[in-house]
N, C-alpha and C. Protein backbone atom coordinates (compact mmCIF):
# COMPACT_ATOMS: atom_id res chain seq x y z
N UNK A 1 24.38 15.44 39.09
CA UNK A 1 25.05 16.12 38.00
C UNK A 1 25.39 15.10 36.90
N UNK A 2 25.23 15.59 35.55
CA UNK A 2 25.56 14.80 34.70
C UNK A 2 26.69 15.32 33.66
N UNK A 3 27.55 14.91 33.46
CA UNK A 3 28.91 15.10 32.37
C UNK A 3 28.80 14.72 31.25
N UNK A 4 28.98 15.49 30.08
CA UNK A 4 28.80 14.91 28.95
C UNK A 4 30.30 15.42 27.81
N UNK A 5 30.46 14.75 26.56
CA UNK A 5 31.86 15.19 25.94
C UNK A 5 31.36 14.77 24.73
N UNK A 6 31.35 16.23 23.35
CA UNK A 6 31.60 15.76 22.76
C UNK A 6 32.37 16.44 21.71
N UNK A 7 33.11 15.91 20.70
CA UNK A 7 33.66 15.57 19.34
C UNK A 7 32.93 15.86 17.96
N UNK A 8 33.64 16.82 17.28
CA UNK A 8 33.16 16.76 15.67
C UNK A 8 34.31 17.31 14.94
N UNK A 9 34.28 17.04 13.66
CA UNK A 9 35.49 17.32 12.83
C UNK A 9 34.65 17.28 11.14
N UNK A 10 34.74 18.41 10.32
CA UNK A 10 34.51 18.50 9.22
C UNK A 10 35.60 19.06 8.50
N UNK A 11 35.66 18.71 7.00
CA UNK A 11 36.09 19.54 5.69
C UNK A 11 35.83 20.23 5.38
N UNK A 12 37.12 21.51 5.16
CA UNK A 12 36.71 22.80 4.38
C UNK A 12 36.80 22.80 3.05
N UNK A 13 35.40 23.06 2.63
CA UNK A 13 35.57 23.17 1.47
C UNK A 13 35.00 24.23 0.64
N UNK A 14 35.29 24.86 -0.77
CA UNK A 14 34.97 26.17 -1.04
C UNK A 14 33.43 25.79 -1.39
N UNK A 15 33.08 27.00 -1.49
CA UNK A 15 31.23 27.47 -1.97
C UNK A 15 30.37 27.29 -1.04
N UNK A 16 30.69 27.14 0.55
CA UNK A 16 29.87 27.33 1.46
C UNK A 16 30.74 27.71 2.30
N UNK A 17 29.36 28.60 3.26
CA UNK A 17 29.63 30.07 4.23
C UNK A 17 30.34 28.59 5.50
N UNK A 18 30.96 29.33 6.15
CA UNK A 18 31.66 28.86 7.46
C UNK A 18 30.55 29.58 8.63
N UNK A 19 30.06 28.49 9.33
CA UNK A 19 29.13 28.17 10.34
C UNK A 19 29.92 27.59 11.00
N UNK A 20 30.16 28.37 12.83
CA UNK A 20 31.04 27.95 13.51
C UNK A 20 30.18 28.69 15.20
N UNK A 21 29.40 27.56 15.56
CA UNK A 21 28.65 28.37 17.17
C UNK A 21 27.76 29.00 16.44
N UNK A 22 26.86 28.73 15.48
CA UNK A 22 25.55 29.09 15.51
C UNK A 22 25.80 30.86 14.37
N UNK A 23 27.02 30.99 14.67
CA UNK A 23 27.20 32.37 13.48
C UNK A 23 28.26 32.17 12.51
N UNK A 24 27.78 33.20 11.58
CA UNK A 24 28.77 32.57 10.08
C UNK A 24 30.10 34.04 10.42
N UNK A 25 31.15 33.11 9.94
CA UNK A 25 32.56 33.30 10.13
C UNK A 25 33.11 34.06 9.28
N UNK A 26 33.68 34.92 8.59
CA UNK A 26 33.68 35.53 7.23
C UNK A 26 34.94 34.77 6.73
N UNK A 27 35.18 33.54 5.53
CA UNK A 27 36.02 33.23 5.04
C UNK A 27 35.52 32.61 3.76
N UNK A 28 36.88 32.44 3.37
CA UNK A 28 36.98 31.85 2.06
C UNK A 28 36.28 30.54 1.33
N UNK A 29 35.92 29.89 2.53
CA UNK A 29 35.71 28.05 2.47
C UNK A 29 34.51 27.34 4.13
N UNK A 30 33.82 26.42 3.65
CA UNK A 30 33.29 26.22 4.56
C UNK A 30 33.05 25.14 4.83
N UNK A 31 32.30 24.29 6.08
CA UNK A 31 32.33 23.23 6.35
C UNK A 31 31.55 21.95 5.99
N UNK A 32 31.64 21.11 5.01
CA UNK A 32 31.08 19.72 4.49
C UNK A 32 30.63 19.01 5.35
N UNK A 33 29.09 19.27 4.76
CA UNK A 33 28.28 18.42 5.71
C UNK A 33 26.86 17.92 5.30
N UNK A 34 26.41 17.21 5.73
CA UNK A 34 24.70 16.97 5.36
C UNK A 34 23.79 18.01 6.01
N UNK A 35 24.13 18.88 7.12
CA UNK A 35 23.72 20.00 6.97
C UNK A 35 24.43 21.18 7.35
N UNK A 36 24.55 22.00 7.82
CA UNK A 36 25.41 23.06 7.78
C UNK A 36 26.66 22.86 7.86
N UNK A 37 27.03 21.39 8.76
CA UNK A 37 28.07 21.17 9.34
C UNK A 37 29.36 21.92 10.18
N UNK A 38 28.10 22.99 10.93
CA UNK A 38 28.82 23.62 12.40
C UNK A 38 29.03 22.85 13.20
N UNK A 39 30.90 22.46 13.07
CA UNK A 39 31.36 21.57 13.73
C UNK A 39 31.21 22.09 15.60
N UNK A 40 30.97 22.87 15.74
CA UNK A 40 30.36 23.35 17.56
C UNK A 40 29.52 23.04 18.16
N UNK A 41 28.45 23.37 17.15
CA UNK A 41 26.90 22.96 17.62
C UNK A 41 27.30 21.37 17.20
N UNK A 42 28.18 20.52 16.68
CA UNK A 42 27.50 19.44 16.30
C UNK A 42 27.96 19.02 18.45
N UNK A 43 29.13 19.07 18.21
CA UNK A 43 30.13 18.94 19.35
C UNK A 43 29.12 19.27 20.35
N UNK A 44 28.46 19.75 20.26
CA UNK A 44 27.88 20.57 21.59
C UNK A 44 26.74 19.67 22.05
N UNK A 45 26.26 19.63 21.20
CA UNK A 45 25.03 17.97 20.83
C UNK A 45 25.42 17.32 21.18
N UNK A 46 26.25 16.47 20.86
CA UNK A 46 26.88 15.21 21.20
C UNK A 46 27.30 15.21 22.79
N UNK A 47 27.90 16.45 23.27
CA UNK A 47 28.11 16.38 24.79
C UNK A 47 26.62 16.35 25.17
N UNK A 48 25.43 16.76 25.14
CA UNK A 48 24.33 17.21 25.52
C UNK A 48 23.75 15.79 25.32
N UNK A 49 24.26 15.26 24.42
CA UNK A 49 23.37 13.82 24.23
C UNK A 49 24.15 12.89 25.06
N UNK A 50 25.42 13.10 25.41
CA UNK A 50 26.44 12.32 26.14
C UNK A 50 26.18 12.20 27.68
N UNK A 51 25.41 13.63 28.07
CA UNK A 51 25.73 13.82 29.33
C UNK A 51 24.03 12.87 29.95
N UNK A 52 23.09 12.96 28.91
CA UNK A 52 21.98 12.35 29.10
C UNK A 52 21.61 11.00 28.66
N UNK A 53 22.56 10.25 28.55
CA UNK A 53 22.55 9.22 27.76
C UNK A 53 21.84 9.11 26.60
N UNK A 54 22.11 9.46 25.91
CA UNK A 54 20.89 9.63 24.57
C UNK A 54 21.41 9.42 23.30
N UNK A 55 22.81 8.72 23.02
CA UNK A 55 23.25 8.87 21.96
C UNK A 55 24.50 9.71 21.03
N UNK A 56 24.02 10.21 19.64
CA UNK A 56 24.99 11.32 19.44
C UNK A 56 24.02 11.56 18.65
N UNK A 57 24.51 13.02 17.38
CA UNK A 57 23.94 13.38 17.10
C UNK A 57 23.83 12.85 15.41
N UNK A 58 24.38 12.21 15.31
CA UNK A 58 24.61 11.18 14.02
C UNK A 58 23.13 9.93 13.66
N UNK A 59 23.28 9.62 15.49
CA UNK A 59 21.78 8.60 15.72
C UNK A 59 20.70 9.25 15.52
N UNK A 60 20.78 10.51 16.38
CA UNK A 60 19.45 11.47 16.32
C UNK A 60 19.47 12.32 15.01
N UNK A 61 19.73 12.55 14.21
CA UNK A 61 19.46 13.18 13.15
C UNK A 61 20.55 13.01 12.30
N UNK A 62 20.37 11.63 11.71
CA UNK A 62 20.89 10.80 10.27
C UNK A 62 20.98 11.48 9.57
N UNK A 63 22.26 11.13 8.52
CA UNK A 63 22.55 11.70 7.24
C UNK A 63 21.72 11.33 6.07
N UNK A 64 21.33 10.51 6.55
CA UNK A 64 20.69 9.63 5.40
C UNK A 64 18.87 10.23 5.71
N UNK A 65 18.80 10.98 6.55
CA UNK A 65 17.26 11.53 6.55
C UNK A 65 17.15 12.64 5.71
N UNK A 66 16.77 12.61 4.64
CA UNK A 66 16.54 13.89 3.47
C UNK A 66 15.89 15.48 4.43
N UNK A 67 15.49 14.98 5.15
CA UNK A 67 15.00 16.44 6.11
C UNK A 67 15.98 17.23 6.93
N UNK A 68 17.00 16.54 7.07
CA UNK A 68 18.19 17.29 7.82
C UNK A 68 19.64 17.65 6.68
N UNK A 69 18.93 17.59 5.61
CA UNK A 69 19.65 18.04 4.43
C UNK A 69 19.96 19.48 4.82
N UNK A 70 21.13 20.04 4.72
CA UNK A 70 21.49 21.36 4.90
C UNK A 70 20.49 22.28 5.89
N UNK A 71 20.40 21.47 6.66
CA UNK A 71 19.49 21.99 7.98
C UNK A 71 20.97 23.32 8.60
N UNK A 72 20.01 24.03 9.38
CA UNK A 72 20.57 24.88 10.50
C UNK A 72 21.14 23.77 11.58
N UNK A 73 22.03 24.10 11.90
CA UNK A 73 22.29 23.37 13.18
C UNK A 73 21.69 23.95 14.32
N UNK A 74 21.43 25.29 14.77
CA UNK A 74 20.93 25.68 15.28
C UNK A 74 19.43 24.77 15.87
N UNK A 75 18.88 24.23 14.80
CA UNK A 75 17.63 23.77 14.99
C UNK A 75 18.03 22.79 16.16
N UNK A 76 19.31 21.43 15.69
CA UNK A 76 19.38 20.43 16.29
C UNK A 76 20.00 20.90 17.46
N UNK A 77 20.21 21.91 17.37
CA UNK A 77 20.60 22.21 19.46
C UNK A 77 19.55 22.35 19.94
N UNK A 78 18.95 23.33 19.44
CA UNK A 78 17.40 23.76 20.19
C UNK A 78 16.39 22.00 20.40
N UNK A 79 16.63 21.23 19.57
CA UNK A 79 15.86 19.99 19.89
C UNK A 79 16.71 19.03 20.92
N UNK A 80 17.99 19.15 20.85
CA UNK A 80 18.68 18.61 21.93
C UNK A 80 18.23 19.20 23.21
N UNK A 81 18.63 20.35 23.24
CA UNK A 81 17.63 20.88 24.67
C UNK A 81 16.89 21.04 24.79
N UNK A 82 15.45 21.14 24.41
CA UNK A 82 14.57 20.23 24.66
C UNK A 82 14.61 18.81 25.43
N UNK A 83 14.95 18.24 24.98
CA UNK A 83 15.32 17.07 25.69
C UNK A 83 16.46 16.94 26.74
N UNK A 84 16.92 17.54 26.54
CA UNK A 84 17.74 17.42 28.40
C UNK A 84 16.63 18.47 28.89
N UNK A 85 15.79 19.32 28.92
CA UNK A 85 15.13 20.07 29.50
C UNK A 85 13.95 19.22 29.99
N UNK A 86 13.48 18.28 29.02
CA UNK A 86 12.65 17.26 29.47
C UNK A 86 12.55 16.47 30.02
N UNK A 87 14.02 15.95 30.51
CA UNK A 87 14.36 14.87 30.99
C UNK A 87 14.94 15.55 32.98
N UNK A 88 14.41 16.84 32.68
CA UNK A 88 14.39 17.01 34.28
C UNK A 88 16.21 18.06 34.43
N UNK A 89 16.68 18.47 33.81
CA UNK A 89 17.70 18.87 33.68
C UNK A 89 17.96 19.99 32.83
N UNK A 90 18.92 21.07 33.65
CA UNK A 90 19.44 21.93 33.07
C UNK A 90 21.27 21.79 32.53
N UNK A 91 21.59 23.25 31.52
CA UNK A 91 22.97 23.00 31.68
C UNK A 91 23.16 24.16 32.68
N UNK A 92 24.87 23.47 33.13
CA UNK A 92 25.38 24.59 34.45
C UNK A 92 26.20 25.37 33.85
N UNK A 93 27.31 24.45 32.92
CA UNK A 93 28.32 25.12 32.12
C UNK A 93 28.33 24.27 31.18
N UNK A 94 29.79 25.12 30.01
CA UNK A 94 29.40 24.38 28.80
C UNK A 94 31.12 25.16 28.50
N UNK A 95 31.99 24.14 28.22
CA UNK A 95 33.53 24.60 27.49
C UNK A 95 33.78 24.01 26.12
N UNK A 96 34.18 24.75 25.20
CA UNK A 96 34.56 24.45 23.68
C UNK A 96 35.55 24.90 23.69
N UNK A 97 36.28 24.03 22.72
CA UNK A 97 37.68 24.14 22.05
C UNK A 97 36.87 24.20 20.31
N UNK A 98 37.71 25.03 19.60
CA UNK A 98 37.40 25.31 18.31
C UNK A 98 39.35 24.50 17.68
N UNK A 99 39.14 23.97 17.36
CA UNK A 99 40.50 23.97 16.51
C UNK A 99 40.60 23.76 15.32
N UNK A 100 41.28 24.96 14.73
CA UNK A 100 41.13 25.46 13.11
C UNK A 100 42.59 26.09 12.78
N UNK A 101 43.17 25.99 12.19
CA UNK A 101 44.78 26.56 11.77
C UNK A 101 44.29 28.33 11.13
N UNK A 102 42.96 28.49 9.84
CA UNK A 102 42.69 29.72 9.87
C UNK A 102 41.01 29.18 9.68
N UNK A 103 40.44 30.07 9.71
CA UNK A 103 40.74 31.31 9.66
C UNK A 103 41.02 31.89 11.07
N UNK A 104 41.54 32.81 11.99
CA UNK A 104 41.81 33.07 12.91
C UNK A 104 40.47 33.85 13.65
N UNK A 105 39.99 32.88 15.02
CA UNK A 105 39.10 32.72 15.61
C UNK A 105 38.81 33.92 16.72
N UNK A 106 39.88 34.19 17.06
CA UNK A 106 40.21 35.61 18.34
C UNK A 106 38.52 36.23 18.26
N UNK A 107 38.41 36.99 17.16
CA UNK A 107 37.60 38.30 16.79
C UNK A 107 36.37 37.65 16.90
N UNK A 108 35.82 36.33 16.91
CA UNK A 108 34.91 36.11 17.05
C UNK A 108 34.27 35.38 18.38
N UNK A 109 35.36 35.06 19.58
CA UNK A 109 35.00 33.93 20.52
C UNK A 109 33.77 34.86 21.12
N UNK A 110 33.79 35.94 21.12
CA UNK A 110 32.79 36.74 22.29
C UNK A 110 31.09 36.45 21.51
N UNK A 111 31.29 36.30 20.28
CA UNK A 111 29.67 35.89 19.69
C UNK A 111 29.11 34.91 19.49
N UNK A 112 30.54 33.75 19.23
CA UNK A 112 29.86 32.47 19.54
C UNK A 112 29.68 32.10 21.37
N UNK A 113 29.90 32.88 22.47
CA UNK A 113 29.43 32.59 23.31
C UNK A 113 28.05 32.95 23.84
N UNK A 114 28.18 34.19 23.20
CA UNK A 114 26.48 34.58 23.01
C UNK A 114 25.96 33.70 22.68
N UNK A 115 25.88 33.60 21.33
CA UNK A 115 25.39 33.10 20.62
C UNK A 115 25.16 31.40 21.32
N UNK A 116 25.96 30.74 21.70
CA UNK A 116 25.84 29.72 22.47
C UNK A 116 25.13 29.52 23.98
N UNK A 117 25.23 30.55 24.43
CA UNK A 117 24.24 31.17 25.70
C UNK A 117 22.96 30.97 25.37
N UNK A 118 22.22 31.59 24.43
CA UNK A 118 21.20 32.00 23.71
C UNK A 118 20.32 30.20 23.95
N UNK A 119 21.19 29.64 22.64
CA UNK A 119 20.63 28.23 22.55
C UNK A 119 20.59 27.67 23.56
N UNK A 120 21.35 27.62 24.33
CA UNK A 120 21.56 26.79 25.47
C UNK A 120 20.43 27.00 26.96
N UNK A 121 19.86 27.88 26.30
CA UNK A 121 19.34 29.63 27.58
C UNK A 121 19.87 29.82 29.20
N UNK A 122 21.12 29.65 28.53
CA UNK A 122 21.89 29.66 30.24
C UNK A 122 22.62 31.70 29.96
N UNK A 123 23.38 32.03 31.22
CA UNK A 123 24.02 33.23 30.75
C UNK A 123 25.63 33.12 30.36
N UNK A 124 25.85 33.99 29.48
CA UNK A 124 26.85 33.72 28.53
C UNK A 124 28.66 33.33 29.91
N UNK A 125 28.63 33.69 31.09
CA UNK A 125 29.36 33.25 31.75
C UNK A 125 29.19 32.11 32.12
N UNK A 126 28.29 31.18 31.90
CA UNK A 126 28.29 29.81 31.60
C UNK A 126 29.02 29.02 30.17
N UNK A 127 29.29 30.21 29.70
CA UNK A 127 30.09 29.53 28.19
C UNK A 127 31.59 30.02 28.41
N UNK A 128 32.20 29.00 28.24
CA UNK A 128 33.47 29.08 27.35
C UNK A 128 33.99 28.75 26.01
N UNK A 129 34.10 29.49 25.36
CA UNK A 129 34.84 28.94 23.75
C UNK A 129 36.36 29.40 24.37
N UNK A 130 37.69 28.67 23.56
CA UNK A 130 38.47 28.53 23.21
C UNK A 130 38.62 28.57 21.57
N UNK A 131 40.10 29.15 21.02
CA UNK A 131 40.29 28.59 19.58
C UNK A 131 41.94 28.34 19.76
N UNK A 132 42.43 27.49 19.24
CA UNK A 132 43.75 26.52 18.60
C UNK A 132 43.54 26.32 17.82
N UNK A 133 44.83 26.47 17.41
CA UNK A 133 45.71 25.84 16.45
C UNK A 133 45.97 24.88 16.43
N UNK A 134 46.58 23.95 15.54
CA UNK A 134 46.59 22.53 15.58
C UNK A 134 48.85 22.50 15.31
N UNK A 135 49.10 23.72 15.14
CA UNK A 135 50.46 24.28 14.88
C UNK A 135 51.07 23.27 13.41
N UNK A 136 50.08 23.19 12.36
CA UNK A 136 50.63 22.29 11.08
C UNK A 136 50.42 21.35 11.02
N UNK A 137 49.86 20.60 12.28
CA UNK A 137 50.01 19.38 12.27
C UNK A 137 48.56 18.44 11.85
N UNK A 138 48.16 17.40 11.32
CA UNK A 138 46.84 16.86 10.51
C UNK A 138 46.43 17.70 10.29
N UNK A 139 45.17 16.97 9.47
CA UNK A 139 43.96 18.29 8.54
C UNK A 139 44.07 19.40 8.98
N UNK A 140 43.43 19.08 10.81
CA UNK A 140 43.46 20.35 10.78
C UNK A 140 44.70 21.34 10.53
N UNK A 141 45.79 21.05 10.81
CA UNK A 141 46.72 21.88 10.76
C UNK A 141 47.37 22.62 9.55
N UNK A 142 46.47 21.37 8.31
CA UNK A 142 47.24 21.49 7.04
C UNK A 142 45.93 22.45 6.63
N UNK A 143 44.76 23.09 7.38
CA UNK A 143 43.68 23.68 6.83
C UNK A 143 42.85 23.16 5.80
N UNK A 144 42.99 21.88 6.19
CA UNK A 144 42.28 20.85 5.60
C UNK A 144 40.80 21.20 6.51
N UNK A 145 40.47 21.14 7.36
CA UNK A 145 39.21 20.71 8.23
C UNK A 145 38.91 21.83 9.36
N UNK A 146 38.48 21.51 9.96
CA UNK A 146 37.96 22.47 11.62
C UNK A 146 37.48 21.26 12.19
N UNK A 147 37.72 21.39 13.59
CA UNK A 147 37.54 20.41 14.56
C UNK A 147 37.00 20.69 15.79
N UNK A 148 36.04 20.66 16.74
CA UNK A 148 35.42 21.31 17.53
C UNK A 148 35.66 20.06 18.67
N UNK A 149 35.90 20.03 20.07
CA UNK A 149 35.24 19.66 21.42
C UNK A 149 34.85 20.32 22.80
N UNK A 150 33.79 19.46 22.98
CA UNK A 150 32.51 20.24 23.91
C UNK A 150 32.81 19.42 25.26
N UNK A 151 32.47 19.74 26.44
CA UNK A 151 32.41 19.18 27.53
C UNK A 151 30.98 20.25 28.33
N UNK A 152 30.03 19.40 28.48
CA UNK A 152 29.33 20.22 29.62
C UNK A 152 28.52 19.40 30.67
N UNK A 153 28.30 20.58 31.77
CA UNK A 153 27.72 19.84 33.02
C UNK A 153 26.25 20.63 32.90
N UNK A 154 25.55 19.19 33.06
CA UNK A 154 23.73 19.19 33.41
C UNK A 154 23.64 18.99 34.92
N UNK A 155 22.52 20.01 35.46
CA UNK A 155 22.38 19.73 37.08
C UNK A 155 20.75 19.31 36.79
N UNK A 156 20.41 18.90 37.75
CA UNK A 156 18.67 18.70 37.54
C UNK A 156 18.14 19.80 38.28
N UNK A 157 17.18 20.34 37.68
CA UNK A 157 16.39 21.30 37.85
C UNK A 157 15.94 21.43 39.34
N UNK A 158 15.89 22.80 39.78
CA UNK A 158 15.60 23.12 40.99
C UNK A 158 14.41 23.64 40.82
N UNK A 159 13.86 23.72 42.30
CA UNK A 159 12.56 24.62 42.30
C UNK A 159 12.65 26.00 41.41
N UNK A 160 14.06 26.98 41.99
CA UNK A 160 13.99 28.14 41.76
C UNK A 160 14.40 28.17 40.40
N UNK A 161 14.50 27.30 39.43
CA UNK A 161 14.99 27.66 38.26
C UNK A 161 14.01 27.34 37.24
């Protein structure tokens, strides 16, 4: 079994859609980034690259590469797994924390787990999202930012799977 953890944190800022788990969020302001900057999927990567030794997702797909300019994040999960898929390994589970002061997350945890199922191609009771509050306190609290962490477990592939 392999454990992986990871971390992302972006700025909200107005004139882009809020991308949060692969679906857009309906609000006012959205997240600053070199590409979509779905702080979930980045988080989610980074555990996925964590749990396989492979880096983060900063190494694997640079800011500074003009091709991952306002990319889908979506894409860079689907290429992350790939590669833990290649490397002889599945995921078992997969837990997120979303922490955002608003917009208020409730109404949506059931689609970003889909939706995170999907990418991942495990079944959606392999996902957990969470959302917090940060209760005022830093960016996030001041609704400055959104902040995402991921933790998931890779098993290596069985016959029957």
């Amino acid at each position: 079994m392999r454990i992986g953890h990871g971390f992302d944190i972006h700025r909200l800022v107005s004139g882009r859609p809020l991308r949060l788990a692969g679906i857009t969020v309906p609000y006012e302001a959205g997240l600053l980034g070199h590409s979509d900057g779905d702080v979930v999927l980045h988080a989610v990567c980074d555990a996925l690259l964590g749990a396989i030794a492979a880096g983060d997702v900063g190494r694997l797909f640079p800011d500074s590469d003009p091709r991952f300019k306002g990319i889908d994040s979506t894409e860079l999960l689907r290429e992350v797994v790939r590669r833990v898929h290649g490397l002889g390994y599945v995921v078992r589970n997969l837990d997120v924390t979303v922490q955002a002061e608003r917009p208020r997350l409730a109404e949506h945890i059931e689609s970003m787990r889909t939706r995170l199922a999907e990418l991942l191609v495990v079944d959606s009771s392999m996902v957990s999202v969470k959302a917090k509050t940060m209760e005022g306190l830093d960016a996030v609290g001041r609704g400055e930012a959104i902040a995402a962490t991921a933790v998931v477990l890779c098993k290596p592939v069985t016959k029957d799977e």
